[in-house]
PDB file of N, CA and C in Angstrom:
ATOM      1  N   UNK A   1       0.821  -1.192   0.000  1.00  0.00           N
ATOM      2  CA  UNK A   1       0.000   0.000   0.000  1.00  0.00           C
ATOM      3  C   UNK A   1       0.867   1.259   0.000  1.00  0.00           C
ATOM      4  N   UNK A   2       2.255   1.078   0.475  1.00  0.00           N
ATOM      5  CA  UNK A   2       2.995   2.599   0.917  1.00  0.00           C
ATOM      6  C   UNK A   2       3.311   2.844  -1.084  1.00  0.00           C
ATOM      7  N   UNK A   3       4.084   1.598  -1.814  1.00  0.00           N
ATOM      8  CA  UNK A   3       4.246   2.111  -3.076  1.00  0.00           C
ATOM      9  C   UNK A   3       3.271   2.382  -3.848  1.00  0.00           C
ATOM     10  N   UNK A   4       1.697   1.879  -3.393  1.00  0.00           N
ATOM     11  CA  UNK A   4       0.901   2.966  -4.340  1.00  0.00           C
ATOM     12  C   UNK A   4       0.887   4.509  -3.792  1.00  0.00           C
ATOM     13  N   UNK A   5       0.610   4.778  -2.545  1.00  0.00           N
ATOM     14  CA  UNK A   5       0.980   6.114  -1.876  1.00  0.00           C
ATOM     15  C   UNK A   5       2.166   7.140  -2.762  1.00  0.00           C
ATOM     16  N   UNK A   6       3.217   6.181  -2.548  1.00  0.00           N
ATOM     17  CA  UNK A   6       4.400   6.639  -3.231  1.00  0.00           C
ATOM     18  C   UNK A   6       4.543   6.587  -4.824  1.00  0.00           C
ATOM     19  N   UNK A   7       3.761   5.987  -5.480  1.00  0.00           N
ATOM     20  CA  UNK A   7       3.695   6.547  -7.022  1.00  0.00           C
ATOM     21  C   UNK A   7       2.226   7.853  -7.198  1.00  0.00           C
ATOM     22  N   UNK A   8       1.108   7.534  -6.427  1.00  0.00           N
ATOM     23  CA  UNK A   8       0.228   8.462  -6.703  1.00  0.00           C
ATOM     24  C   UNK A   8       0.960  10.234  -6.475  1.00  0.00           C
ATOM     25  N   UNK A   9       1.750   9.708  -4.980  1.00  0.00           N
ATOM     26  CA  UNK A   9       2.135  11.270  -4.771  1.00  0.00           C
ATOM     27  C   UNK A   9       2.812  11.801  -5.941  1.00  0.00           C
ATOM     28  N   UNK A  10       4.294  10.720  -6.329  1.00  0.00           N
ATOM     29  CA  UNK A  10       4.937  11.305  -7.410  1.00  0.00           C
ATOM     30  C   UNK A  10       4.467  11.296  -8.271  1.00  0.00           C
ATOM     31  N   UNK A  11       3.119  10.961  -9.121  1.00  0.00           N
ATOM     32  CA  UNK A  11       1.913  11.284 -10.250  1.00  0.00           C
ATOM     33  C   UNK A  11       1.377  13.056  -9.886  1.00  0.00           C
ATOM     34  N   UNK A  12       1.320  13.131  -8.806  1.00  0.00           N
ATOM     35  CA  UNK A  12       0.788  14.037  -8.156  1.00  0.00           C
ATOM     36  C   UNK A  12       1.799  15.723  -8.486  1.00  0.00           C
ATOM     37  N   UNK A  13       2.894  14.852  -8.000  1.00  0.00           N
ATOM     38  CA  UNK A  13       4.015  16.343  -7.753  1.00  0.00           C
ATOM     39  C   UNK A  13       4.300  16.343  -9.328  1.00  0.00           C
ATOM     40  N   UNK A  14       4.311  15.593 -10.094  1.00  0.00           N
ATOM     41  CA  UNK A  14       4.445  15.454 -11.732  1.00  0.00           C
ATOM     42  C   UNK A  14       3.457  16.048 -12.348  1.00  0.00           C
ATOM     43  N   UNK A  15       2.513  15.735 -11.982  1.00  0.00           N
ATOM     44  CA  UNK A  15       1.352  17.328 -12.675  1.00  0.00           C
ATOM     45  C   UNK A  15       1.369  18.435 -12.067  1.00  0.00           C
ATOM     46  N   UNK A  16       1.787  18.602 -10.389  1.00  0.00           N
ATOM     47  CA  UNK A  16       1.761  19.967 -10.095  1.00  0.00           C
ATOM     48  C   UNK A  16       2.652  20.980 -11.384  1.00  0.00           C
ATOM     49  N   UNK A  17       3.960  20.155 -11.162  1.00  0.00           N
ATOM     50  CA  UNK A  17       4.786  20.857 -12.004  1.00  0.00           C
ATOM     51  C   UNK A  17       4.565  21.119 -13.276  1.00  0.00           C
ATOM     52  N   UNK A  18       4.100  20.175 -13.826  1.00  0.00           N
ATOM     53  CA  UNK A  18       3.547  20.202 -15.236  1.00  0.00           C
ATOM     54  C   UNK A  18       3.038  21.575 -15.652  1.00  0.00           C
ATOM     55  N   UNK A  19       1.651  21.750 -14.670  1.00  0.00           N
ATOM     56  CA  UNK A  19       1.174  22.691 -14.402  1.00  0.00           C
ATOM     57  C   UNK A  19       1.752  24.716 -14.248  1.00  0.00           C
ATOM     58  N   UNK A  20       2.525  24.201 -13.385  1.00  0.00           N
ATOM     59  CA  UNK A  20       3.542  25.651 -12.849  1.00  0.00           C
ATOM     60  C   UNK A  20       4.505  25.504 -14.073  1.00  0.00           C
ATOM     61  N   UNK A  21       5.067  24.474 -14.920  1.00  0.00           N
ATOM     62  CA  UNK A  21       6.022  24.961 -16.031  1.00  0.00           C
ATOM     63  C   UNK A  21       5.142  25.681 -17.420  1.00  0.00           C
ATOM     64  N   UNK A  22       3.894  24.923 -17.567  1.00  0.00           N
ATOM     65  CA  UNK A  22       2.888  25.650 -18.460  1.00  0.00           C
ATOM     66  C   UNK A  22       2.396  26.884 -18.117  1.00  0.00           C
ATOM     67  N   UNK A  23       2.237  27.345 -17.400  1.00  0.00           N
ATOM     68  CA  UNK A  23       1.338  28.675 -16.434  1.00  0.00           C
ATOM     69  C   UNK A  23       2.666  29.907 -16.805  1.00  0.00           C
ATOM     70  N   UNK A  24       4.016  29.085 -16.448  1.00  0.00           N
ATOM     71  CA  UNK A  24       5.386  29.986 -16.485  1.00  0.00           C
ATOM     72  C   UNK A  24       5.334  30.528 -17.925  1.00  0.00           C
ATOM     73  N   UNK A  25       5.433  29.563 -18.658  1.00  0.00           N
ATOM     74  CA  UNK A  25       5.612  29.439 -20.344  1.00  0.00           C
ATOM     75  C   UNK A  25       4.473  30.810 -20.488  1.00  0.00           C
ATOM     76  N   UNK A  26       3.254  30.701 -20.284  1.00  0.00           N
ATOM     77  CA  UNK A  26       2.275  31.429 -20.640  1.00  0.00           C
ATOM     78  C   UNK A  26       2.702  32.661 -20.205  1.00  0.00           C
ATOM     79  N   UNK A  27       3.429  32.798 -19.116  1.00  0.00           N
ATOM     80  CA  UNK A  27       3.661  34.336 -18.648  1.00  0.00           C
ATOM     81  C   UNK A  27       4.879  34.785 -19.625  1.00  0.00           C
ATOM     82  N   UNK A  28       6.358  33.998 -19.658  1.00  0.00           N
ATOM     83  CA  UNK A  28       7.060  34.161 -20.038  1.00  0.00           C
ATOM     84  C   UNK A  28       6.242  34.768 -21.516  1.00  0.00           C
ATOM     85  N   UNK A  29       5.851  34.083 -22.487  1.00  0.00           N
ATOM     86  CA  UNK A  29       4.999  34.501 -23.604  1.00  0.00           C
ATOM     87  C   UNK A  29       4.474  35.485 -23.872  1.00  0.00           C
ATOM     88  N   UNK A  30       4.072  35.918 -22.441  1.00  0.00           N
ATOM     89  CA  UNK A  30       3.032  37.561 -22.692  1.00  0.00           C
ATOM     90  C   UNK A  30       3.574  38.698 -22.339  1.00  0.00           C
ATOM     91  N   UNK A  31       4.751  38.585 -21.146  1.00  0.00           N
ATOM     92  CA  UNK A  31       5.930  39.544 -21.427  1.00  0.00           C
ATOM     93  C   UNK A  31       6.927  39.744 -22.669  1.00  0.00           C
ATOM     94  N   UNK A  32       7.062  38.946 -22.908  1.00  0.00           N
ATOM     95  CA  UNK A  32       7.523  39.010 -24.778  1.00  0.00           C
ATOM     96  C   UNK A  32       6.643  39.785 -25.547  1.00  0.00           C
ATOM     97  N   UNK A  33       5.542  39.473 -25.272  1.00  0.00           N
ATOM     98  CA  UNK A  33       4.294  40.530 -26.260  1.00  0.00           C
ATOM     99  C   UNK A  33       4.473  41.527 -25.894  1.00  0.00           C
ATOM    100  N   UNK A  34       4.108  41.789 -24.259  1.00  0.00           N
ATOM    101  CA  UNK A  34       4.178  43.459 -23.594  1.00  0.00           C
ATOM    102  C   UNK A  34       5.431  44.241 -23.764  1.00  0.00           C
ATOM    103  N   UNK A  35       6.653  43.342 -23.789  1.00  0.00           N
ATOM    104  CA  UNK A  35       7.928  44.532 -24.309  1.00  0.00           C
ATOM    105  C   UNK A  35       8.106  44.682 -25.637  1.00  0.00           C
ATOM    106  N   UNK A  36       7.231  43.942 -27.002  1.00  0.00           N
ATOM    107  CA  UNK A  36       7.705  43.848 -28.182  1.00  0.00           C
ATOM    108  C   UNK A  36       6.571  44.956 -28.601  1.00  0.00           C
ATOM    109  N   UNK A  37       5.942  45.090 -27.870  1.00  0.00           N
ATOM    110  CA  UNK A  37       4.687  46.302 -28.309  1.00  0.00           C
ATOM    111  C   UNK A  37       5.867  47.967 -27.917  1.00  0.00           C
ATOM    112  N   UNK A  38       6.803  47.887 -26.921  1.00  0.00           N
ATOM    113  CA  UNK A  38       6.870  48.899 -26.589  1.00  0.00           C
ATOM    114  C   UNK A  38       7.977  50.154 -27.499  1.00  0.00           C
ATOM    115  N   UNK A  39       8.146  50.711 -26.824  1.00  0.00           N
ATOM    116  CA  UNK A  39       9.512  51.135 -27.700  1.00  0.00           C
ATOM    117  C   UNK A  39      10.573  50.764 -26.916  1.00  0.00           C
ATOM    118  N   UNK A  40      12.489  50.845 -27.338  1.00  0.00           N
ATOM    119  CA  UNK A  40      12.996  50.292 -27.203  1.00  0.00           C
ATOM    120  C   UNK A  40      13.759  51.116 -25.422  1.00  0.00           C
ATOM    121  N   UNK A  41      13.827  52.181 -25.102  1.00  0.00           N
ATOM    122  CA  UNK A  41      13.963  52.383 -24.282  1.00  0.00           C
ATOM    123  C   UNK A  41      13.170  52.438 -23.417  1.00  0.00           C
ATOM    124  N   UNK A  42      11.699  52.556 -23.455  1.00  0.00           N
ATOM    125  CA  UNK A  42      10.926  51.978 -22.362  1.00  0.00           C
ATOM    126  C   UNK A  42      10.831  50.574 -22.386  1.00  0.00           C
ATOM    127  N   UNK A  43      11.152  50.124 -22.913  1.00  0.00           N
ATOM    128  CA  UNK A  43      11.116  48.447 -22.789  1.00  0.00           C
ATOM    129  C   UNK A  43      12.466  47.997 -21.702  1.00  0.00           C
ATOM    130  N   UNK A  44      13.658  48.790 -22.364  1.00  0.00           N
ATOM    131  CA  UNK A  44      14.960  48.475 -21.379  1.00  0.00           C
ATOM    132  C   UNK A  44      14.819  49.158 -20.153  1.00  0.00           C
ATOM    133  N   UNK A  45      14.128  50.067 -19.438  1.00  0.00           N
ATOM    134  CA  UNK A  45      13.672  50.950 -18.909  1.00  0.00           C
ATOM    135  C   UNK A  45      13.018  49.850 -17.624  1.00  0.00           C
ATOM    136  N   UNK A  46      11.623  49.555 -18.429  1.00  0.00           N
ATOM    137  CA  UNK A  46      10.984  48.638 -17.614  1.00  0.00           C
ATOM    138  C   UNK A  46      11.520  47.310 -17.100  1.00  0.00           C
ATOM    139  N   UNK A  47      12.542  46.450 -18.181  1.00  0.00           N
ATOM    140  CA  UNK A  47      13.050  45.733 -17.852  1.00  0.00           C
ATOM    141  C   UNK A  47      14.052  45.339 -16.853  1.00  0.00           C
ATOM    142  N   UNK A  48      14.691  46.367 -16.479  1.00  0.00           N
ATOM    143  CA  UNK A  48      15.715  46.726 -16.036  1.00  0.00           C
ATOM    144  C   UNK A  48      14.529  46.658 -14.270  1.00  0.00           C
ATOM    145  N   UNK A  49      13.959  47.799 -13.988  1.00  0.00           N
ATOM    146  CA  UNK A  49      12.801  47.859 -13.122  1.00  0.00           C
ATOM    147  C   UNK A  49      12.004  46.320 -12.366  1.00  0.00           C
ATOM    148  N   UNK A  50      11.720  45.858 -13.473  1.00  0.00           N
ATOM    149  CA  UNK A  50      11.429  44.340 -13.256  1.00  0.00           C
ATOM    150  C   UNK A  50      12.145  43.207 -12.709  1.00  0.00           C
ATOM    151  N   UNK A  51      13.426  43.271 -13.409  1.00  0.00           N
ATOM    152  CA  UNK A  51      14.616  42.437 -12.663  1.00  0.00           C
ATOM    153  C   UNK A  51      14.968  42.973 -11.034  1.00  0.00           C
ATOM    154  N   UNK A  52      14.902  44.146 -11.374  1.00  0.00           N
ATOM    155  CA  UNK A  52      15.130  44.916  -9.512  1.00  0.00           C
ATOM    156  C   UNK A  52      14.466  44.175  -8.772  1.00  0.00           C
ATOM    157  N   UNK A  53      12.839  44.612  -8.690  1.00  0.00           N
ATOM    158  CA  UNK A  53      11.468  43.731  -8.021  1.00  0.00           C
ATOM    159  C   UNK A  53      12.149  42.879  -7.707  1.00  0.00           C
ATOM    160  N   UNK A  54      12.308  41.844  -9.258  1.00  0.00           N
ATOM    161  CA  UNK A  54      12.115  40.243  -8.547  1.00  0.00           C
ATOM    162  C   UNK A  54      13.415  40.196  -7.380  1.00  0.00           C
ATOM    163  N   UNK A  55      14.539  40.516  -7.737  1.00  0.00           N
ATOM    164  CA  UNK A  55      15.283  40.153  -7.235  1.00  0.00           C
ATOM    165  C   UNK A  55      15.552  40.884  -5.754  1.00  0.00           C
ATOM    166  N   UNK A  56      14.942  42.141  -5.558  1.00  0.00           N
ATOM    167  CA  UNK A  56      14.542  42.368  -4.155  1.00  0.00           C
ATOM    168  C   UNK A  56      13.253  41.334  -3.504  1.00  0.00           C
ATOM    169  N   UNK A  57      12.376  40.794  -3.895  1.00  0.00           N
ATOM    170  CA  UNK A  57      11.615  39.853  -3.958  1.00  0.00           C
ATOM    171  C   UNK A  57      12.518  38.641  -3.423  1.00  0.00           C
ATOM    172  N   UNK A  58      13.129  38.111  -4.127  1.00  0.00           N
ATOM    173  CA  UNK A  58      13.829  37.274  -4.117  1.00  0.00           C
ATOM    174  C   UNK A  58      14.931  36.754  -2.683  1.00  0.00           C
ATOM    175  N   UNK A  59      15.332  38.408  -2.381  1.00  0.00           N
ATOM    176  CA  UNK A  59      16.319  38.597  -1.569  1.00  0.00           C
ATOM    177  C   UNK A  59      15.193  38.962  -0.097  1.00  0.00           C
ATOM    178  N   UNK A  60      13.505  38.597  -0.145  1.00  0.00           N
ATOM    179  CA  UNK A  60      13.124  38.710   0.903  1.00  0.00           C
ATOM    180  C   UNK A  60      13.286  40.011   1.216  1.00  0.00           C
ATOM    181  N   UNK A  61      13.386  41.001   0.901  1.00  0.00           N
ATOM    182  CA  UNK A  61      13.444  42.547   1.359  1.00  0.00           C
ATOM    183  C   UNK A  61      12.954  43.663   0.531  1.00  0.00           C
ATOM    184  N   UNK A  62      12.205  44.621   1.325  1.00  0.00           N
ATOM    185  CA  UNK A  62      11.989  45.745   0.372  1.00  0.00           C
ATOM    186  C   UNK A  62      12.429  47.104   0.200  1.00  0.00           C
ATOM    187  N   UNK A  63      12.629  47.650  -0.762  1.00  0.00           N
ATOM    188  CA  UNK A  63      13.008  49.006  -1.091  1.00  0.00           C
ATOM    189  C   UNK A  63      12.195  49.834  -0.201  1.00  0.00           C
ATOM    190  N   UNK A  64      10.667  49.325  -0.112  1.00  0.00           N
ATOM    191  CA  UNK A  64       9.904  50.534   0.921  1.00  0.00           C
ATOM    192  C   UNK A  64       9.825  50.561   2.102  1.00  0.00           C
ATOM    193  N   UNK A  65      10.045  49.407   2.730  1.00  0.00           N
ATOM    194  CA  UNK A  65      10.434  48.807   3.812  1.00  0.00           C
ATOM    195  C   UNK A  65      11.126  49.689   4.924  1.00  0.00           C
ATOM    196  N   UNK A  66      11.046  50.350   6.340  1.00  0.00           N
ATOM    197  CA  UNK A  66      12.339  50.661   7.103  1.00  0.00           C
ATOM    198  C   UNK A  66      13.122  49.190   7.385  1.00  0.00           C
ATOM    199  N   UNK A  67      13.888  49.967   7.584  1.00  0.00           N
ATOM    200  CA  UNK A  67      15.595  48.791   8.159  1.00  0.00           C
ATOM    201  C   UNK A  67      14.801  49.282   9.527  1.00  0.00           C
ATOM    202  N   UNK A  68      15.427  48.008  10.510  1.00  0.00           N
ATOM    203  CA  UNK A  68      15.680  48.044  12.136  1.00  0.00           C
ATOM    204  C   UNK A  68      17.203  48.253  11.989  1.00  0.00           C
ATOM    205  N   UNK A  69      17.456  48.900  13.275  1.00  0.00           N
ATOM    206  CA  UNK A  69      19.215  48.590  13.581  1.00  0.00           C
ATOM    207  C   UNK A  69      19.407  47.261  13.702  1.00  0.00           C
ATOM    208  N   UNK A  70      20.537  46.897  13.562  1.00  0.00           N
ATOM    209  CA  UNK A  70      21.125  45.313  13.886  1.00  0.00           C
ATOM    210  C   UNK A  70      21.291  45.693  15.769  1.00  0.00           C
ATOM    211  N   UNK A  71      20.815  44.688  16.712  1.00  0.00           N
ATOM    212  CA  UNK A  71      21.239  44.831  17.846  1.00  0.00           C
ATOM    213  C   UNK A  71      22.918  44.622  18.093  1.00  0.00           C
ATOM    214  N   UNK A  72      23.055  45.768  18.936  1.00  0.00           N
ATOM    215  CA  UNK A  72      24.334  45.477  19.727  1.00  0.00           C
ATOM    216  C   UNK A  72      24.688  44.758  20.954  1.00  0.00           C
ATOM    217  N   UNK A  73      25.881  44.799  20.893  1.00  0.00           N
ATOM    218  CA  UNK A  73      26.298  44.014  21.968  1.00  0.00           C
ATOM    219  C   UNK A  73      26.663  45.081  23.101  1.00  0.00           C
ATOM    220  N   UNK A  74      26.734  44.593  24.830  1.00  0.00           N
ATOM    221  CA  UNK A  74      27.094  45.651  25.893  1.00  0.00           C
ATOM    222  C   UNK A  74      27.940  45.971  25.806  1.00  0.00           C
ATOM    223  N   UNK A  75      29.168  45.223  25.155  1.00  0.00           N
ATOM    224  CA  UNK A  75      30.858  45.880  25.015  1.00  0.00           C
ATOM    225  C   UNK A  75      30.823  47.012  24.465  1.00  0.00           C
ATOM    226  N   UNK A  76      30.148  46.811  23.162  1.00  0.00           N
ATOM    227  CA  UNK A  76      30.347  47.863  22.222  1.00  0.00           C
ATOM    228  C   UNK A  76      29.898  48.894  22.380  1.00  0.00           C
ATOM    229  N   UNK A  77      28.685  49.051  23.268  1.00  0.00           N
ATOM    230  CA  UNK A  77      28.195  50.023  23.781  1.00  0.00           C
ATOM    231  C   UNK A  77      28.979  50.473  24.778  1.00  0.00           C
ATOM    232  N   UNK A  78      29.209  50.119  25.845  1.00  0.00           N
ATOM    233  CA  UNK A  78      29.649  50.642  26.876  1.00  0.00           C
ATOM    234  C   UNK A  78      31.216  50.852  26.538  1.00  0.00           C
ATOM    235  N   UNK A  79      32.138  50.306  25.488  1.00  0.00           N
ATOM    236  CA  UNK A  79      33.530  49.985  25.442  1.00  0.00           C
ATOM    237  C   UNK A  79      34.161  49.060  25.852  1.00  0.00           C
ATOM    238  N   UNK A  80      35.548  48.537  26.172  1.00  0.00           N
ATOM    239  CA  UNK A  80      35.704  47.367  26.437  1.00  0.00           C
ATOM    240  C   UNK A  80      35.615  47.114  28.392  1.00  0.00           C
ATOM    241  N   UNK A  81      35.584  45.877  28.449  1.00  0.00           N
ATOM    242  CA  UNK A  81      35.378  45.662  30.107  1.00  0.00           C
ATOM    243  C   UNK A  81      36.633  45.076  30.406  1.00  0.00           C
TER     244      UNK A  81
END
């Protein structure tokens, strides 16, 4: 019973993906349309903009975001002991 478990799931995670690589394709596809409509410096413009996002995205942090201080330590505050 566990190796039918264990082929349904991996049937399972095999169409998720299926799924999320088709859905990708479709996006990838329609940003190709939306920058081939544009002109060439708003296209590098936006593109450029877009890669930022993701990759602040990516990096878990935002541009609009405040920073906290990093906590210190008592040495450093007070000097050495």
């Amino acid at each position: 019973m566990k190796i039918l478990g264990n082929i349904l799931g991996f049937l399972l995670g095999l169409a998720l993906m299926a799924v999320v690589g088709f859905y990708g394709y479709l996006t990838a596809k329609r940003f190709v349309a939306l920058f081939a409509r544009l002109d060439f410096t708003v296209a590098l413009v936006t593109a450029i903009a877009t890669v930022t996002v993701l990759l602040a995205a990516k990096a878990g942090k935002s541009i609009f975001a405040p920073t906290r201080p990093e906590p210190t330590s008592s040495s450093s505050v007070y000097g050495r002991r």
